[in-house]
PDB file of N, CA and C in Angstrom:
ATOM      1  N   UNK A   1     150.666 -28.676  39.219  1.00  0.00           N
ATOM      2  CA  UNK A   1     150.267 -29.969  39.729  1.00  0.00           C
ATOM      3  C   UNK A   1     149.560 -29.762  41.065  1.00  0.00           C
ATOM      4  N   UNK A   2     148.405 -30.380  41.360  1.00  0.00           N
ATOM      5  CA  UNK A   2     147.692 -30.550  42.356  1.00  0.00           C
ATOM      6  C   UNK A   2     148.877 -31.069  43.529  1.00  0.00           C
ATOM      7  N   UNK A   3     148.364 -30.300  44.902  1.00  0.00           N
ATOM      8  CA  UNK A   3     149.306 -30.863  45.833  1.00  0.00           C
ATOM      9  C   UNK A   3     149.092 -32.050  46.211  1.00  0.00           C
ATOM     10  N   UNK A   4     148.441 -32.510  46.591  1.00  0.00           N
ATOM     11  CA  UNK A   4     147.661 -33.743  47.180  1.00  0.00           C
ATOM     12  C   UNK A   4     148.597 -34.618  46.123  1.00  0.00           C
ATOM     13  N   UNK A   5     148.354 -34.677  44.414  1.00  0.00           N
ATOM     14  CA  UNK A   5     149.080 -35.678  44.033  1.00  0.00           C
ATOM     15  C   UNK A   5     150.438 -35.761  43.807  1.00  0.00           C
ATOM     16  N   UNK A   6     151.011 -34.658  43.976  1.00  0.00           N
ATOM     17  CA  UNK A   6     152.569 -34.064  44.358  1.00  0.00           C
ATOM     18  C   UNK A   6     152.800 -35.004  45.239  1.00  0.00           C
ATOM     19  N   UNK A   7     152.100 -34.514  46.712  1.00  0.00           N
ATOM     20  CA  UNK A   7     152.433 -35.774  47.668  1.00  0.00           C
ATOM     21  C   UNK A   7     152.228 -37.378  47.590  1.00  0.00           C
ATOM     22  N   UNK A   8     151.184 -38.036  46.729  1.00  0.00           N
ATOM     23  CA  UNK A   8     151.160 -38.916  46.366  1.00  0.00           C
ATOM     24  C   UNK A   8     151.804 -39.564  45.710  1.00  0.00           C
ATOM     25  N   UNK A   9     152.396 -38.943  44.688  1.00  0.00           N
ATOM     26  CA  UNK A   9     153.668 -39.670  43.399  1.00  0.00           C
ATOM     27  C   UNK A   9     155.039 -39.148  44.452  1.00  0.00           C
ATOM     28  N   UNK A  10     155.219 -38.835  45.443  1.00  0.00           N
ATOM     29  CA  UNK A  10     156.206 -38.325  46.414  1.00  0.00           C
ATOM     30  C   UNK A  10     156.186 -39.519  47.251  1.00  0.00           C
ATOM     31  N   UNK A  11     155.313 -39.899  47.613  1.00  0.00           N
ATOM     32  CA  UNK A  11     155.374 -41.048  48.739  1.00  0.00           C
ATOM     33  C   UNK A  11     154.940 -42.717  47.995  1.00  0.00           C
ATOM     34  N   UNK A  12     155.103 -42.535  46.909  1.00  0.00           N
ATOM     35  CA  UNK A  12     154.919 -44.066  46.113  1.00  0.00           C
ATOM     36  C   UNK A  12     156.126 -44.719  45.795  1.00  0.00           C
ATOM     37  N   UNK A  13     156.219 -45.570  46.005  1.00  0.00           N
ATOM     38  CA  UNK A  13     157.504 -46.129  45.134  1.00  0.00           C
ATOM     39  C   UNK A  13     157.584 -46.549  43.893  1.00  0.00           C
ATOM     40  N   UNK A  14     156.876 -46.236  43.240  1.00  0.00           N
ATOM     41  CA  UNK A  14     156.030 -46.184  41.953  1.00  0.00           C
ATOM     42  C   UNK A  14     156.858 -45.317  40.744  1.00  0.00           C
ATOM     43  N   UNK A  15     158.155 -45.159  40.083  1.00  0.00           N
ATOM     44  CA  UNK A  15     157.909 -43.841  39.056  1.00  0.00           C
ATOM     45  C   UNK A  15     157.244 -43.413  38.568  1.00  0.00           C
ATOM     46  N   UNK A  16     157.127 -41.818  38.747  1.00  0.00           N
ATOM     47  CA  UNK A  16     155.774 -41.771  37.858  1.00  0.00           C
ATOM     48  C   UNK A  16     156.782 -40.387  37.016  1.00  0.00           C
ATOM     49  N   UNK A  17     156.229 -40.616  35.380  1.00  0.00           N
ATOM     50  CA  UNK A  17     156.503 -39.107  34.447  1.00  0.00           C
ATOM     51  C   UNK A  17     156.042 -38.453  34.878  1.00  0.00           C
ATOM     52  N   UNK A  18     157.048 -37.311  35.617  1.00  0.00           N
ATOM     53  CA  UNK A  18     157.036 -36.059  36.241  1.00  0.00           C
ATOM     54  C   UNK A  18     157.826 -35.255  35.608  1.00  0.00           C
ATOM     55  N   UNK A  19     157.141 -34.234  34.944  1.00  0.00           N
ATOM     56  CA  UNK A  19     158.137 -33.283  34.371  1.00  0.00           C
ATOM     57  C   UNK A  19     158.589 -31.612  34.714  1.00  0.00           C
ATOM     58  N   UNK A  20     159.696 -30.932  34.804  1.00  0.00           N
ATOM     59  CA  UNK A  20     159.884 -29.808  34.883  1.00  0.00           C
ATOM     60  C   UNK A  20     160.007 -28.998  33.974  1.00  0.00           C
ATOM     61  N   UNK A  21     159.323 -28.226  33.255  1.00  0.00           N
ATOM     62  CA  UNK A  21     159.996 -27.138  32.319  1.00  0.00           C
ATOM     63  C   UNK A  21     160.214 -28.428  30.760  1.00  0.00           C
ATOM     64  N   UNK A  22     159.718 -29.807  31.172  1.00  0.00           N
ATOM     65  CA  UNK A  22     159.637 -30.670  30.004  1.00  0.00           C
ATOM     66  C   UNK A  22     160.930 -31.335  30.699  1.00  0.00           C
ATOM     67  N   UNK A  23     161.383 -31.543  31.177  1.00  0.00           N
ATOM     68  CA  UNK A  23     162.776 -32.257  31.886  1.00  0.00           C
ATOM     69  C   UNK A  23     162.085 -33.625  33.111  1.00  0.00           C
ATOM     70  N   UNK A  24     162.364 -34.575  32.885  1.00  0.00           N
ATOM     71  CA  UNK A  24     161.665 -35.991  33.590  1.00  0.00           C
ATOM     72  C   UNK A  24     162.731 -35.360  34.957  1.00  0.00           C
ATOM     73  N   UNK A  25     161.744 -35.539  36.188  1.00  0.00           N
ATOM     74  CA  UNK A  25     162.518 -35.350  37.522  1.00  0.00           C
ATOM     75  C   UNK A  25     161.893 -36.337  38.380  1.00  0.00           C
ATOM     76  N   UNK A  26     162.279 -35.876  39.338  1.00  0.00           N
ATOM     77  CA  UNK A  26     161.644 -37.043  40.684  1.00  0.00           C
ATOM     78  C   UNK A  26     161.515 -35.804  41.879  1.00  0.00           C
ATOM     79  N   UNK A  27     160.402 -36.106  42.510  1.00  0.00           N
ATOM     80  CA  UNK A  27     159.963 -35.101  43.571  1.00  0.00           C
ATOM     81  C   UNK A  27     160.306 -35.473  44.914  1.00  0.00           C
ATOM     82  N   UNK A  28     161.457 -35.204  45.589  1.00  0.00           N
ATOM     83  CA  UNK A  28     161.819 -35.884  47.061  1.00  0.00           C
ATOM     84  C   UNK A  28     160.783 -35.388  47.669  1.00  0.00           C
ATOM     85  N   UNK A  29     159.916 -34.326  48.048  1.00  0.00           N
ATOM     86  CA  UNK A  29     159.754 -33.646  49.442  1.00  0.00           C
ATOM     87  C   UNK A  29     159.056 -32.359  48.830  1.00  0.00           C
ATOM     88  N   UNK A  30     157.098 -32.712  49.585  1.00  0.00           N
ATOM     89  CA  UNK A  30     156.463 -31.626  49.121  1.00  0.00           C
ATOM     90  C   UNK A  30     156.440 -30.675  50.587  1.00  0.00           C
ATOM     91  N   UNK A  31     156.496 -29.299  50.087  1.00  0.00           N
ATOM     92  CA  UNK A  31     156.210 -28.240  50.988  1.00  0.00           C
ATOM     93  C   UNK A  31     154.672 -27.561  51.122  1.00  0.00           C
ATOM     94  N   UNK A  32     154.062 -28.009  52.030  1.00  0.00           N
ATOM     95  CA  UNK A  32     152.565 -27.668  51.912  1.00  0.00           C
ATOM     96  C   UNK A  32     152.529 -26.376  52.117  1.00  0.00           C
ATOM     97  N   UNK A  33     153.207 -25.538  53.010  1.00  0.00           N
ATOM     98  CA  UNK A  33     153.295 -24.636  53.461  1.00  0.00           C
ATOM     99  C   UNK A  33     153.586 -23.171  52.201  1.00  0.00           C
ATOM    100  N   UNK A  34     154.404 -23.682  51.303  1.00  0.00           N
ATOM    101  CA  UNK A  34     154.998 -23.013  49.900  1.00  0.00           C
ATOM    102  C   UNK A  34     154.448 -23.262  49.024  1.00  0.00           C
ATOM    103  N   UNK A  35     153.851 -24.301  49.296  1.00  0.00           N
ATOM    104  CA  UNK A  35     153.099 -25.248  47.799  1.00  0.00           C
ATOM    105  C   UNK A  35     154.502 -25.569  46.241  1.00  0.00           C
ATOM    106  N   UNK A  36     155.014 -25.734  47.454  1.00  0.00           N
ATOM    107  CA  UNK A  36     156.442 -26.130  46.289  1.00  0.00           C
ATOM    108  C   UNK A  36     157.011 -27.784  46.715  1.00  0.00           C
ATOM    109  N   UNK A  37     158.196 -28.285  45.786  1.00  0.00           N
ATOM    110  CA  UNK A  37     158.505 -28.991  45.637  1.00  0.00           C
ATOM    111  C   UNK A  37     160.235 -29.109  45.794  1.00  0.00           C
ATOM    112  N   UNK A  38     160.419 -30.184  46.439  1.00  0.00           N
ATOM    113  CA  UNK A  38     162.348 -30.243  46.085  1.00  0.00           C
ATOM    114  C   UNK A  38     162.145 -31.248  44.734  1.00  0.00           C
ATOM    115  N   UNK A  39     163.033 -31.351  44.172  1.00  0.00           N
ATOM    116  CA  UNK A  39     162.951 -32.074  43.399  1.00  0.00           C
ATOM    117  C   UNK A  39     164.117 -32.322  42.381  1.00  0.00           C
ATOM    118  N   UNK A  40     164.666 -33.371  41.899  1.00  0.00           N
ATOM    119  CA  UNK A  40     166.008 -33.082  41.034  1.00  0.00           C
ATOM    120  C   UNK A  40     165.989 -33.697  39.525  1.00  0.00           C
ATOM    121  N   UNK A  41     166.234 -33.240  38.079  1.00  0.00           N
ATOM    122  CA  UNK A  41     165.934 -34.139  36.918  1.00  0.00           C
ATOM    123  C   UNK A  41     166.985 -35.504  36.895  1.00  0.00           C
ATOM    124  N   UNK A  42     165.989 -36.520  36.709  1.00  0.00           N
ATOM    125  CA  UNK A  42     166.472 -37.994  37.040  1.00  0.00           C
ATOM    126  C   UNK A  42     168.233 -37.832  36.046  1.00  0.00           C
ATOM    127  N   UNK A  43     168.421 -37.117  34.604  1.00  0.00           N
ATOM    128  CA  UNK A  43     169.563 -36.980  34.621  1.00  0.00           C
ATOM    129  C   UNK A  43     171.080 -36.359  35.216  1.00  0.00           C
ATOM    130  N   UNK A  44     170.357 -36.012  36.332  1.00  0.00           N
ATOM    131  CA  UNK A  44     171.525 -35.344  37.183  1.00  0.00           C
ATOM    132  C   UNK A  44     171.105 -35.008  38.985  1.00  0.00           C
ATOM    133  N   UNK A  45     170.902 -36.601  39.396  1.00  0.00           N
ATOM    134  CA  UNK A  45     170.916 -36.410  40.824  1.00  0.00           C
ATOM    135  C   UNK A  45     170.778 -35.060  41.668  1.00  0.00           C
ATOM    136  N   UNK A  46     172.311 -34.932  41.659  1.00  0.00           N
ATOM    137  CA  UNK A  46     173.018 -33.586  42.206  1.00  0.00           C
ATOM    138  C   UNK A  46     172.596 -32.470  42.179  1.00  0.00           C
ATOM    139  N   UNK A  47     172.215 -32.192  41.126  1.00  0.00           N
ATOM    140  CA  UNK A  47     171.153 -31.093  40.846  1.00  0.00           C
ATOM    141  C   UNK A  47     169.595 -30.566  41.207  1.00  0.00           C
ATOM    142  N   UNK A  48     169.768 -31.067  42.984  1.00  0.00           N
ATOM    143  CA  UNK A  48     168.480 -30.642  43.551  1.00  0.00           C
ATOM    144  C   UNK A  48     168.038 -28.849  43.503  1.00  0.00           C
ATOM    145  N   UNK A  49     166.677 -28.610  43.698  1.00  0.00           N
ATOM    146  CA  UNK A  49     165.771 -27.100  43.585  1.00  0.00           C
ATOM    147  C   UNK A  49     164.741 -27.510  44.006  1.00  0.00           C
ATOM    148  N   UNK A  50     164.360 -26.515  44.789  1.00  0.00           N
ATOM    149  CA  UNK A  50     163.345 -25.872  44.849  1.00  0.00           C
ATOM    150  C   UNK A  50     161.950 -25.228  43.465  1.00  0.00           C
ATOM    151  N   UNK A  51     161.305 -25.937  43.543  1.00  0.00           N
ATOM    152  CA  UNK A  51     160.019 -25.198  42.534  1.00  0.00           C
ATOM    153  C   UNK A  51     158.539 -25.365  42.997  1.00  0.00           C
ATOM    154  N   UNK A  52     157.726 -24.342  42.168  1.00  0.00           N
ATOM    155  CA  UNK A  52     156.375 -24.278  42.396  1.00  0.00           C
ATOM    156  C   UNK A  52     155.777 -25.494  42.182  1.00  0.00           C
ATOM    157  N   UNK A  53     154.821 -26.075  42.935  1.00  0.00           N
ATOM    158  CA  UNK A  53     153.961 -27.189  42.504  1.00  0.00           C
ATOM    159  C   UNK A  53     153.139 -26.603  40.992  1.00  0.00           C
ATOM    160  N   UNK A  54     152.960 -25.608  40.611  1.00  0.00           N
ATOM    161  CA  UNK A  54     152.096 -25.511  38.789  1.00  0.00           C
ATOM    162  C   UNK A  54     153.150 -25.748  38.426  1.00  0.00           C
ATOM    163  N   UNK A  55     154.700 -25.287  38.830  1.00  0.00           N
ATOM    164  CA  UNK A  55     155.308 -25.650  37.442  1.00  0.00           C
ATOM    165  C   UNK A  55     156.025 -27.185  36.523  1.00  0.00           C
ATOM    166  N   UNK A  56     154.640 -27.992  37.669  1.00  0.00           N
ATOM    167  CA  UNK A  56     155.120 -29.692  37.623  1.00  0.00           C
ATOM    168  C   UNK A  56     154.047 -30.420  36.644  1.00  0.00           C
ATOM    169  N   UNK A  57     154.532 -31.286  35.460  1.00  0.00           N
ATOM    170  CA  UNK A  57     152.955 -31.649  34.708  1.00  0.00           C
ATOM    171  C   UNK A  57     153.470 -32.762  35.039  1.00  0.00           C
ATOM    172  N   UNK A  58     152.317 -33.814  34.951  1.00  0.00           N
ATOM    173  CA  UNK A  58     152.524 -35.338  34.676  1.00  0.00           C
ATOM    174  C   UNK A  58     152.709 -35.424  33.604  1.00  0.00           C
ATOM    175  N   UNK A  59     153.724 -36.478  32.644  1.00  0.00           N
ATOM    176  CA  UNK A  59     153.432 -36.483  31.172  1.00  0.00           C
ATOM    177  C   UNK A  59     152.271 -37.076  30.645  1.00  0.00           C
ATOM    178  N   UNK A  60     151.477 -38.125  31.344  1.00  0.00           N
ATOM    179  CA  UNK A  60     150.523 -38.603  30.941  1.00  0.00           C
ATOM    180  C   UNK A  60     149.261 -37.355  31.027  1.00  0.00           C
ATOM    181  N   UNK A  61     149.061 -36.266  31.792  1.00  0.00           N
ATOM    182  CA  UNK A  61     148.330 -35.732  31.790  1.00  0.00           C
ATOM    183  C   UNK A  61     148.269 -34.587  30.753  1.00  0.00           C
ATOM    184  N   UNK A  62     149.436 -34.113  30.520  1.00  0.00           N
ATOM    185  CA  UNK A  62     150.048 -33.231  29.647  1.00  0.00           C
ATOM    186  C   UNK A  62     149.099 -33.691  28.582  1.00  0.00           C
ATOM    187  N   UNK A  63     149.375 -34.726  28.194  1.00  0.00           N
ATOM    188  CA  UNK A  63     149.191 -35.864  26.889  1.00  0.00           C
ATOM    189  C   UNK A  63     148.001 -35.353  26.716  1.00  0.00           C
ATOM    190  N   UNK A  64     147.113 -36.044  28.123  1.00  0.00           N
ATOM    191  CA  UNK A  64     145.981 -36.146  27.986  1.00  0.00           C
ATOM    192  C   UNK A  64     144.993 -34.337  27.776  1.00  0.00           C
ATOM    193  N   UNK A  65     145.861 -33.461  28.187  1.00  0.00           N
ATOM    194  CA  UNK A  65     145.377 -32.109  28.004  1.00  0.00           C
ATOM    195  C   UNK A  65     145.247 -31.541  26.665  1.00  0.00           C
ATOM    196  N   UNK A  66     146.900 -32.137  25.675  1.00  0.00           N
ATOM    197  CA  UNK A  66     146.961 -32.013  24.475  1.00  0.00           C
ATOM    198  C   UNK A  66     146.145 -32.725  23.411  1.00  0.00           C
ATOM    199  N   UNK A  67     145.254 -33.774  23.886  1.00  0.00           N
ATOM    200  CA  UNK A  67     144.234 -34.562  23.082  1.00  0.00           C
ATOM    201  C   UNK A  67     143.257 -33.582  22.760  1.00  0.00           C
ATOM    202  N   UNK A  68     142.621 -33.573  23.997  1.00  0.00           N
ATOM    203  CA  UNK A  68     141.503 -32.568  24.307  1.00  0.00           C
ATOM    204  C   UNK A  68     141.455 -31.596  23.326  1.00  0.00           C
ATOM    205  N   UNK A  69     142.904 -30.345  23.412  1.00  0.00           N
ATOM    206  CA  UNK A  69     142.981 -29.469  22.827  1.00  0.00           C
ATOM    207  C   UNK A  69     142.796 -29.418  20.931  1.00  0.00           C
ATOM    208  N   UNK A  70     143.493 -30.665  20.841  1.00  0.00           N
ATOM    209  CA  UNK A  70     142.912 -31.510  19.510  1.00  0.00           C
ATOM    210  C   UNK A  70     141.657 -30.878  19.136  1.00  0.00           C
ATOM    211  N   UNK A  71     141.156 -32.467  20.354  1.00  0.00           N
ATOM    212  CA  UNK A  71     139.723 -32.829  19.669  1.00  0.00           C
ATOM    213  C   UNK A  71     138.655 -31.159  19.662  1.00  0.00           C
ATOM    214  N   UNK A  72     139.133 -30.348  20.571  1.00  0.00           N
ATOM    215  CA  UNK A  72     138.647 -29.217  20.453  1.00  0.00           C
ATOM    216  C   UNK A  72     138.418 -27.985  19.683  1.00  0.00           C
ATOM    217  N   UNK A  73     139.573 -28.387  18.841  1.00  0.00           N
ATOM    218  CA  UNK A  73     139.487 -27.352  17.607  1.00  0.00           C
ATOM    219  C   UNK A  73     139.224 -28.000  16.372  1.00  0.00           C
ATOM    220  N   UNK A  74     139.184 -29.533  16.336  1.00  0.00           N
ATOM    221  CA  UNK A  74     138.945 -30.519  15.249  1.00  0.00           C
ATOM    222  C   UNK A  74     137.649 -30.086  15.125  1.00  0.00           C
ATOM    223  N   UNK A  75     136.645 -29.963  16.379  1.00  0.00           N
ATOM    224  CA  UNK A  75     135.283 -29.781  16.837  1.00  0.00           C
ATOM    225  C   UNK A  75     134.767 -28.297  16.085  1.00  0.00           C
ATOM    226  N   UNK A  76     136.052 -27.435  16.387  1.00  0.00           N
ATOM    227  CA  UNK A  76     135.235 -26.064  16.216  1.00  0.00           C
ATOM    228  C   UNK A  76     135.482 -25.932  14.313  1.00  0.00           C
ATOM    229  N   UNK A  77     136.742 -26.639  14.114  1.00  0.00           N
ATOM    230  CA  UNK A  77     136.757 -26.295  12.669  1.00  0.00           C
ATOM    231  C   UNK A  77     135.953 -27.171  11.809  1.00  0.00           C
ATOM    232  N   UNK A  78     135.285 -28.322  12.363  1.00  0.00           N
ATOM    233  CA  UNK A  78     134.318 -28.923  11.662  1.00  0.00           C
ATOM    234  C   UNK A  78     132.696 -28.246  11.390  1.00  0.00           C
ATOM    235  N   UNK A  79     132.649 -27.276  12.290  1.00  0.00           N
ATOM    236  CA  UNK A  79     131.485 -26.415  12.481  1.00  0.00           C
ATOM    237  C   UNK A  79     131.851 -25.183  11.111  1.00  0.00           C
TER     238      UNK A  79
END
């Protein structure tokens, strides 16, 4: 995940589908310095970590990566 929007869905009050490893979390507190994240999966508070900002997808973007990948081989196998 881009830092910039790390910090953005970090400072919104907004939920946004944020996922870890495929696990929905919430991002308290970006580290610009590490390019990491605190962050804990919304099913278990308590369970705050430390992780890399790549290893964060949006689900909507995910989505939107997995279309693509679709329409991309729909493309090549129609050729």
């Amino acid at each position: 995940m881009d830092i910039n929007r790390a910090k953005e869905i970090a400072a919104s009050p907004v939920m946004e589908d944020v996922r870890y490893n495929g696990v929905p979390i919430y991002i308290q507190h970006v580290d610009d310095a590490n390019e990491t994240a605190r962050i804990y999966p919304l099913s278990e508070p308590e369970q705050e970590m430390e992780v890399p900002l790549r290893s964060l997808a949006e689900a909507s973007s995910a989505m939107a990566m997995e279309v693509d990948e679709v329409a991309c081989r729909a493309s090549l196998d129609g050729n």
